[in-house]
PDB file of N, CA and C in Angstrom:
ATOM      1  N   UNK A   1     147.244 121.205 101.981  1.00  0.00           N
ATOM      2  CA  UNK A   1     146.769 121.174 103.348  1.00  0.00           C
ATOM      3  C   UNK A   1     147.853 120.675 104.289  1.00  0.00           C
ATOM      4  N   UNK A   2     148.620 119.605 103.736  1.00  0.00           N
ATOM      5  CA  UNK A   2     149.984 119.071 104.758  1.00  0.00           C
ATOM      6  C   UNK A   2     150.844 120.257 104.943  1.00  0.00           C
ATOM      7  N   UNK A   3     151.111 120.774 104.046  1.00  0.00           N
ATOM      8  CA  UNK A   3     152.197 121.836 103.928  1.00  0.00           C
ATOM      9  C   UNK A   3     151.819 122.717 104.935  1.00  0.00           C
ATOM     10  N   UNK A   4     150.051 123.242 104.996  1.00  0.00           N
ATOM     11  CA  UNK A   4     149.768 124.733 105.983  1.00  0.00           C
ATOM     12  C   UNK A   4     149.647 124.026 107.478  1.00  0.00           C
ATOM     13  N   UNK A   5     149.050 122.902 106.989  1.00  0.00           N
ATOM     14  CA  UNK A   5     148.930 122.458 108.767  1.00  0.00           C
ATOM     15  C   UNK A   5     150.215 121.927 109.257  1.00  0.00           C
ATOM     16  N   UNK A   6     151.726 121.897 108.724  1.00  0.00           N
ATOM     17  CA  UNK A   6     152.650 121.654 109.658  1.00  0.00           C
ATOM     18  C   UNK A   6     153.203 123.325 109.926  1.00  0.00           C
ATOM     19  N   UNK A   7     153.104 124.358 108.503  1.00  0.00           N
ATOM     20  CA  UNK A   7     153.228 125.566 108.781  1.00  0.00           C
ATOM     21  C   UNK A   7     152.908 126.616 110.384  1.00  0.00           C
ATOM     22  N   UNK A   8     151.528 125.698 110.874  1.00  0.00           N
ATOM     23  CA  UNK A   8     151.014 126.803 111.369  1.00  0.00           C
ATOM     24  C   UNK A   8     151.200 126.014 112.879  1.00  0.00           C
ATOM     25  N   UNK A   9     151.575 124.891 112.857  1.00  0.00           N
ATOM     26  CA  UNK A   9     151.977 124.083 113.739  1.00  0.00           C
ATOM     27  C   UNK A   9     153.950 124.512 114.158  1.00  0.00           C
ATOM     28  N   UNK A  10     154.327 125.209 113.735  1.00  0.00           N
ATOM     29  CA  UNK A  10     155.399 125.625 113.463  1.00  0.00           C
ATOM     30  C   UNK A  10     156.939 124.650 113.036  1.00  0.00           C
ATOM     31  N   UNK A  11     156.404 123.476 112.616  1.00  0.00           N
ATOM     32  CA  UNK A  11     157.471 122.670 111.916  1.00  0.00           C
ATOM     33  C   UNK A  11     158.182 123.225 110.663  1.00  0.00           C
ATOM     34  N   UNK A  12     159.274 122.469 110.683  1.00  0.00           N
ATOM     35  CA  UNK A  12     160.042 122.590 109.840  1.00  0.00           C
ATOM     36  C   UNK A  12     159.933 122.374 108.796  1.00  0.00           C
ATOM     37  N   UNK A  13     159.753 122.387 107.556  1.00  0.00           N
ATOM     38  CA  UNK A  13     159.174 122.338 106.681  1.00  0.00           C
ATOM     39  C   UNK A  13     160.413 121.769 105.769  1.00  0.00           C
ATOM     40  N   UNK A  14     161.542 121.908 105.884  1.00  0.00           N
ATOM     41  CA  UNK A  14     162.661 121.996 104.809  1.00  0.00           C
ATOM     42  C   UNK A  14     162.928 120.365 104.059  1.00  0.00           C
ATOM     43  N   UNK A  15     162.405 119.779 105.375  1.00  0.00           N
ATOM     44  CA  UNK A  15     162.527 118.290 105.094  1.00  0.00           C
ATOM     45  C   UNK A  15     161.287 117.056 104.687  1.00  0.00           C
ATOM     46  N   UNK A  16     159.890 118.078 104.965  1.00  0.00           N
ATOM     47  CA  UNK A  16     158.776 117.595 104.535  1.00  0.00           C
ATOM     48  C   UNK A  16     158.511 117.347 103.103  1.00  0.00           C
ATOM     49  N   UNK A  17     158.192 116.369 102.638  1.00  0.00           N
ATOM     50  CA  UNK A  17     157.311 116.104 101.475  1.00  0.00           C
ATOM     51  C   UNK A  17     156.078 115.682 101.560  1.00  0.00           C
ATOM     52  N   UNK A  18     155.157 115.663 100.088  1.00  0.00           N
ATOM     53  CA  UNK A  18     154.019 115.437 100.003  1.00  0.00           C
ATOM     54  C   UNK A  18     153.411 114.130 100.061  1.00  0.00           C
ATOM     55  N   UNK A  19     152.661 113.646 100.628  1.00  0.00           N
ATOM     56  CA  UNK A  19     152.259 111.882 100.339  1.00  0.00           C
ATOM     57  C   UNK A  19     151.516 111.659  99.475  1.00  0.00           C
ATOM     58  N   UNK A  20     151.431 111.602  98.191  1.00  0.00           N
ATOM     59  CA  UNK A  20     150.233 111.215  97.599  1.00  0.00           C
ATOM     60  C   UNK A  20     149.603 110.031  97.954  1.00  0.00           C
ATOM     61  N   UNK A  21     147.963 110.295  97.752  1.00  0.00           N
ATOM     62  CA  UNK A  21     146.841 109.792  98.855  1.00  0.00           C
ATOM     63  C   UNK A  21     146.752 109.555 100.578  1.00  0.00           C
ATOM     64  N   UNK A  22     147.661 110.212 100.305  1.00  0.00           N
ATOM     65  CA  UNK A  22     147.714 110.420 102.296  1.00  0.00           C
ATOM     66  C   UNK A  22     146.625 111.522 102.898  1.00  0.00           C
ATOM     67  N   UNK A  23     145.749 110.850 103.865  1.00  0.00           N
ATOM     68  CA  UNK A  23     144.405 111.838 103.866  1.00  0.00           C
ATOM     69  C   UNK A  23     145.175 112.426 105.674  1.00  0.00           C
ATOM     70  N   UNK A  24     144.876 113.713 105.136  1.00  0.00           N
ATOM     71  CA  UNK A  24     144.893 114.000 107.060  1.00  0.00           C
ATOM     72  C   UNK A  24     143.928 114.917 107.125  1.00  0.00           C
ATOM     73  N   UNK A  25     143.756 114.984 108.577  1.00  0.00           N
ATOM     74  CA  UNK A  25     142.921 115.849 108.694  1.00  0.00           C
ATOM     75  C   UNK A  25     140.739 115.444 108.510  1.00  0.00           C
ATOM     76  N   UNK A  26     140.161 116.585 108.575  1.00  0.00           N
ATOM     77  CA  UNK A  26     138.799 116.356 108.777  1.00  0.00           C
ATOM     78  C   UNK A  26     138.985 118.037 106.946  1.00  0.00           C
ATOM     79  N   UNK A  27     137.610 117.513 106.336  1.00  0.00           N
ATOM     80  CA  UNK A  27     137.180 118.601 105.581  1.00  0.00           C
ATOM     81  C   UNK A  27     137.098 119.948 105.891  1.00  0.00           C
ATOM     82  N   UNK A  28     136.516 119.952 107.661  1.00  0.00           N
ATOM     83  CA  UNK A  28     136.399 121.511 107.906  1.00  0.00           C
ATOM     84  C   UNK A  28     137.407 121.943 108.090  1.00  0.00           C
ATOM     85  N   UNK A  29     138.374 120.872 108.955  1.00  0.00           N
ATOM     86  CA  UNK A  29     140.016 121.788 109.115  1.00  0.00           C
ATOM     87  C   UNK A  29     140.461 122.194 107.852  1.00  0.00           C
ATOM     88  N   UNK A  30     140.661 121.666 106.968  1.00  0.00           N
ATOM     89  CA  UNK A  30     141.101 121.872 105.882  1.00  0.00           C
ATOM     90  C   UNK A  30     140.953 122.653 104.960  1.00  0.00           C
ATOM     91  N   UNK A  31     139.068 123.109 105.359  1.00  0.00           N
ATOM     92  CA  UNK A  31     138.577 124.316 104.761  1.00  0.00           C
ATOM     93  C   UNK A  31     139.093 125.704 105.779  1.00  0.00           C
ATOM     94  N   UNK A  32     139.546 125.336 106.655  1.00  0.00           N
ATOM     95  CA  UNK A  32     139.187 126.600 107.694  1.00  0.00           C
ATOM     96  C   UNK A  32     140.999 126.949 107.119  1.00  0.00           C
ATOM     97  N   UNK A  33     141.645 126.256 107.493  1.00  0.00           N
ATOM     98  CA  UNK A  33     143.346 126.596 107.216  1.00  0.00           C
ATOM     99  C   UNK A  33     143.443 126.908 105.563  1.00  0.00           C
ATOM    100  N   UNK A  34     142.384 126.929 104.520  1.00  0.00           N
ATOM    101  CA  UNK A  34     142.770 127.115 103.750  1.00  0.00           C
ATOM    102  C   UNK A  34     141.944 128.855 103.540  1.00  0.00           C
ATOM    103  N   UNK A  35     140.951 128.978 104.416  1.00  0.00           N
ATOM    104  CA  UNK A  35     140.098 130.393 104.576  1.00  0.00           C
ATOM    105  C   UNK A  35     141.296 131.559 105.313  1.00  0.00           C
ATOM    106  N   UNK A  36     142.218 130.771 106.201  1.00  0.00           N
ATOM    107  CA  UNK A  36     143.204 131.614 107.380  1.00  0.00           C
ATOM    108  C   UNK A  36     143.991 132.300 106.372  1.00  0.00           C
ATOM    109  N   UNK A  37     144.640 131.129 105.831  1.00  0.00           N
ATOM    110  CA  UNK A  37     146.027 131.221 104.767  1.00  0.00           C
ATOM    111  C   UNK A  37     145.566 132.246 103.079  1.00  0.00           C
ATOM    112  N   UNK A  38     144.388 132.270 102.856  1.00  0.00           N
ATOM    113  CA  UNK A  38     144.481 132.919 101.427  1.00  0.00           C
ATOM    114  C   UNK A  38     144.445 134.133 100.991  1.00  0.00           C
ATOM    115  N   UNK A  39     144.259 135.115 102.059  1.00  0.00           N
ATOM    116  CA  UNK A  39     144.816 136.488 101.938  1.00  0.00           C
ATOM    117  C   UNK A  39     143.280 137.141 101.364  1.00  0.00           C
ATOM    118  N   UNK A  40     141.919 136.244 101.745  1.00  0.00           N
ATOM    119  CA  UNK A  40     141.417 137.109 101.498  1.00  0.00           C
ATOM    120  C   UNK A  40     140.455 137.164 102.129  1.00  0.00           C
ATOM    121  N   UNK A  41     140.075 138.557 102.251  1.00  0.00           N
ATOM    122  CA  UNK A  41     138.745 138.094 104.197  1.00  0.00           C
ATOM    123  C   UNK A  41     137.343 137.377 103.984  1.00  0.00           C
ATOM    124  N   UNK A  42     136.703 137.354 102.395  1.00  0.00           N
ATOM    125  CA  UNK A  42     135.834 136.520 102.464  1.00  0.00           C
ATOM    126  C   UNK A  42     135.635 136.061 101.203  1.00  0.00           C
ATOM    127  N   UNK A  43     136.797 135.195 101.147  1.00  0.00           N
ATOM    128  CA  UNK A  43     136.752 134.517  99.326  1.00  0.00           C
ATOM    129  C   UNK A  43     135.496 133.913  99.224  1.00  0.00           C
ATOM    130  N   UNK A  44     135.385 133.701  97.663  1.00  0.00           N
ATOM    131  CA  UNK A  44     134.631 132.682  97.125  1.00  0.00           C
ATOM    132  C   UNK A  44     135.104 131.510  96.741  1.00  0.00           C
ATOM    133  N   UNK A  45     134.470 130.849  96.761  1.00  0.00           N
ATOM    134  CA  UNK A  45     134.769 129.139  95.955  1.00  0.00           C
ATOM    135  C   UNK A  45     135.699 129.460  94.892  1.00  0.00           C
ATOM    136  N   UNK A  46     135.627 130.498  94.375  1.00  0.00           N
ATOM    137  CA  UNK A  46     136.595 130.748  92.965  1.00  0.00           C
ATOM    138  C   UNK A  46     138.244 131.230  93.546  1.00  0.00           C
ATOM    139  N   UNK A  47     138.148 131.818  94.287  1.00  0.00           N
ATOM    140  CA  UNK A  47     139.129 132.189  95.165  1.00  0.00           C
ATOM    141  C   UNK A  47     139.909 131.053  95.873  1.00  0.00           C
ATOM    142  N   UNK A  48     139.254 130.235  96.605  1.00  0.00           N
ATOM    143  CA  UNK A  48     139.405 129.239  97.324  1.00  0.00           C
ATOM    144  C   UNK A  48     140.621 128.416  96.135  1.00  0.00           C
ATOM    145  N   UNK A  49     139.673 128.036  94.860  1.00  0.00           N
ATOM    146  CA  UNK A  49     140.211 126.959  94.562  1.00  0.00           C
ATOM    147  C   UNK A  49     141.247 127.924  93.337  1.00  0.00           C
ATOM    148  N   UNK A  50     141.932 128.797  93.127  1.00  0.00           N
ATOM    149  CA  UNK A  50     142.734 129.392  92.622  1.00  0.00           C
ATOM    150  C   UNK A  50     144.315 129.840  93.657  1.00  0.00           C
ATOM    151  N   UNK A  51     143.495 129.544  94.958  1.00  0.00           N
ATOM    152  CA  UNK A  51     145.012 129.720  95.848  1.00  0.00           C
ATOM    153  C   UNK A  51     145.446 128.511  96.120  1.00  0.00           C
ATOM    154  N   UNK A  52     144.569 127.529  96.261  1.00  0.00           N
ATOM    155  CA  UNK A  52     145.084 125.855  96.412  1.00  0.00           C
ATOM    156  C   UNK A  52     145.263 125.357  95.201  1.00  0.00           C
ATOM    157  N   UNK A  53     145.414 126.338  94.113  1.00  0.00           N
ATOM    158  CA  UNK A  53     145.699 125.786  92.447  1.00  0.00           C
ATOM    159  C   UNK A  53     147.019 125.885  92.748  1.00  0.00           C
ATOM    160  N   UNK A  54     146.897 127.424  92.838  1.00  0.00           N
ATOM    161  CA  UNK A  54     148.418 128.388  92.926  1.00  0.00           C
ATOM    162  C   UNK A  54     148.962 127.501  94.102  1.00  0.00           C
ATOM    163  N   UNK A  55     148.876 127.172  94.983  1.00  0.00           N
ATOM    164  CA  UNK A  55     149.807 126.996  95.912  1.00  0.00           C
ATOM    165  C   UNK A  55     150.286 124.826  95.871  1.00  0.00           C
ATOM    166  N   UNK A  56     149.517 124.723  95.372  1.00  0.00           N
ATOM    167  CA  UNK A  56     149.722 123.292  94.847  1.00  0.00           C
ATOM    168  C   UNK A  56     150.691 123.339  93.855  1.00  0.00           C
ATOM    169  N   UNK A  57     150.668 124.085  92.943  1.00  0.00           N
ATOM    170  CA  UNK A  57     152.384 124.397  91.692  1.00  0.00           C
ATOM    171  C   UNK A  57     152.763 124.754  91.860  1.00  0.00           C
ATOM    172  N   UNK A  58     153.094 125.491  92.992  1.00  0.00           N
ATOM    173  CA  UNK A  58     154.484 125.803  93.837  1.00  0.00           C
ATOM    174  C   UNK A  58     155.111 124.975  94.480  1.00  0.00           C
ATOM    175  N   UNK A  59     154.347 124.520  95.468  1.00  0.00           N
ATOM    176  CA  UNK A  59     154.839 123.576  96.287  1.00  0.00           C
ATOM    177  C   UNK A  59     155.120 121.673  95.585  1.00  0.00           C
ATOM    178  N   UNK A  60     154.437 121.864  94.246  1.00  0.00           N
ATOM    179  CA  UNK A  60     155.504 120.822  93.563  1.00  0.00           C
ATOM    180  C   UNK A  60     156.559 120.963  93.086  1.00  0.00           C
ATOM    181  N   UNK A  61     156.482 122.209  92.494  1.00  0.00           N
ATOM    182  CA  UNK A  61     157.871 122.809  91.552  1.00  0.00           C
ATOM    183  C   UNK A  61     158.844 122.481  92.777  1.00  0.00           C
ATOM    184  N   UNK A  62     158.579 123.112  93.863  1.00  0.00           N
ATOM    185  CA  UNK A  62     159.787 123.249  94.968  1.00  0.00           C
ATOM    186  C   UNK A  62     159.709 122.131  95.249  1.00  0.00           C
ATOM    187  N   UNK A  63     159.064 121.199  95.751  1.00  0.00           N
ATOM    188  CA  UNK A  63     159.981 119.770  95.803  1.00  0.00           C
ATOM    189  C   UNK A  63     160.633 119.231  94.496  1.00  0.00           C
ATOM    190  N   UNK A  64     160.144 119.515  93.310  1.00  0.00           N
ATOM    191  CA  UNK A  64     161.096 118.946  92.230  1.00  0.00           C
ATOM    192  C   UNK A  64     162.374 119.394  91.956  1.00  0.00           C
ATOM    193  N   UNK A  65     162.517 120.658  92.588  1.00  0.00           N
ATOM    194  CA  UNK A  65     163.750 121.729  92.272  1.00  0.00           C
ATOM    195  C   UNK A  65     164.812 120.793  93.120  1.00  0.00           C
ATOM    196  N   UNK A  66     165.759 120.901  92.484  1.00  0.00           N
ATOM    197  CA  UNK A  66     167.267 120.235  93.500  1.00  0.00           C
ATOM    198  C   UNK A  66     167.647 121.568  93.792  1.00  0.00           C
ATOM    199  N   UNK A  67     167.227 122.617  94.169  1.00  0.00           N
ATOM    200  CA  UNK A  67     168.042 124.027  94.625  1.00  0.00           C
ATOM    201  C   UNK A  67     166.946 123.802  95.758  1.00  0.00           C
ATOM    202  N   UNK A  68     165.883 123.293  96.238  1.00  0.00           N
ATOM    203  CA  UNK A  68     165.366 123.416  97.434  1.00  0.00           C
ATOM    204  C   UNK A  68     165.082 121.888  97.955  1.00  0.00           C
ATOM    205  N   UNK A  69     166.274 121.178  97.303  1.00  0.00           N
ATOM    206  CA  UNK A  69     166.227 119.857  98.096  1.00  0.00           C
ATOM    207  C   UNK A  69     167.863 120.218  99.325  1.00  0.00           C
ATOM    208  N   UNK A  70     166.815 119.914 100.615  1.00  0.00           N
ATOM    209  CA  UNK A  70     168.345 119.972 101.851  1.00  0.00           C
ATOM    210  C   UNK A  70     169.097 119.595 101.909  1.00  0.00           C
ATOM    211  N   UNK A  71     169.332 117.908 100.835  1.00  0.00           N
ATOM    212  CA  UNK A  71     170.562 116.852 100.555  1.00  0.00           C
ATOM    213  C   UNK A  71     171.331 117.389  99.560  1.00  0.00           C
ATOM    214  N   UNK A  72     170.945 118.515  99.084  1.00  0.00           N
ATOM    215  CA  UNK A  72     171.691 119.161  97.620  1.00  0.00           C
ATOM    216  C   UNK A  72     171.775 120.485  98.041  1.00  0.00           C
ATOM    217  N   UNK A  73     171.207 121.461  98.607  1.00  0.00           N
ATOM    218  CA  UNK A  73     171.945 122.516  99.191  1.00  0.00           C
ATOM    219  C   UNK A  73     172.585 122.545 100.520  1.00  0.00           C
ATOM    220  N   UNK A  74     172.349 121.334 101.486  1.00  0.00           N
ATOM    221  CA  UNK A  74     173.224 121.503 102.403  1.00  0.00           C
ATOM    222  C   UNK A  74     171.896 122.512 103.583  1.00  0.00           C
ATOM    223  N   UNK A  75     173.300 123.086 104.339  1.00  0.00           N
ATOM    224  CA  UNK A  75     172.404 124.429 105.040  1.00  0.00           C
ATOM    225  C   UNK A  75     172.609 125.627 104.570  1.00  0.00           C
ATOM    226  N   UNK A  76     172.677 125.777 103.201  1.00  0.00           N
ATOM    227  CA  UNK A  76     172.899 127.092 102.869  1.00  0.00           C
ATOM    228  C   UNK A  76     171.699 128.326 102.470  1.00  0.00           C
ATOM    229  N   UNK A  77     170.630 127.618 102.339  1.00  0.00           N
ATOM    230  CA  UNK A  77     168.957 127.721 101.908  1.00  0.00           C
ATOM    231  C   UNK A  77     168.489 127.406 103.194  1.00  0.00           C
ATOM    232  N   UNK A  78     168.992 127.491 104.638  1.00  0.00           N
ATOM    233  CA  UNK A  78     168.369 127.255 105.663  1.00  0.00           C
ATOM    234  C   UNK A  78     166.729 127.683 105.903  1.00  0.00           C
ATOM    235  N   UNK A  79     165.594 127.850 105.858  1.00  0.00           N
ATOM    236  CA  UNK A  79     164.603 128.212 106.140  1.00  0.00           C
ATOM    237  C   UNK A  79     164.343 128.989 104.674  1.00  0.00           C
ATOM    238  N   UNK A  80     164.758 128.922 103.986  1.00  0.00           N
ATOM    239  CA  UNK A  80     164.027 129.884 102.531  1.00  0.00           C
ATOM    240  C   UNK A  80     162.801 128.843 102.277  1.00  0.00           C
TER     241      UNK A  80
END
């Protein structure tokens, strides 16, 4: 949810990380940005929680990766 709501807010993302237990936001925002973002016009609960699976092990892998940390590539990965 941090990740889509600075996404759609149009921040930069390259330098963001995740907070664990850091709450933002209200439930409905969180449901609604996750209904915008999942590519599908009227998921189910099964849907729902398979793109915030999927998109939760991505977005750890890529902060664990030193090829998409900005202090280790520099600006050469600018916006990837």
């Amino acid at each position: 949810f941090q990740y889509l709501k600075r996404f759609d807010q149009g921040c930069n993302l390259d330098r963001f990380w995740y907070e664990p237990l850091s709450v933002e936001g209200s439930p409905a925002e969180c449901l609604q940005l996750f209904l915008l973002h999942c590519g599908v016009v009227d998921p189910s609960w099964a849907e729902l929680r398979n793109f915030t699976w999927f998109l939760n092990v991505q977005l750890r892998d890529c902060e664990a990766s030193v090829f998409c940390n900005p202090d280790f590539v520099g600006d050469t990965l600018n916006g990837f």
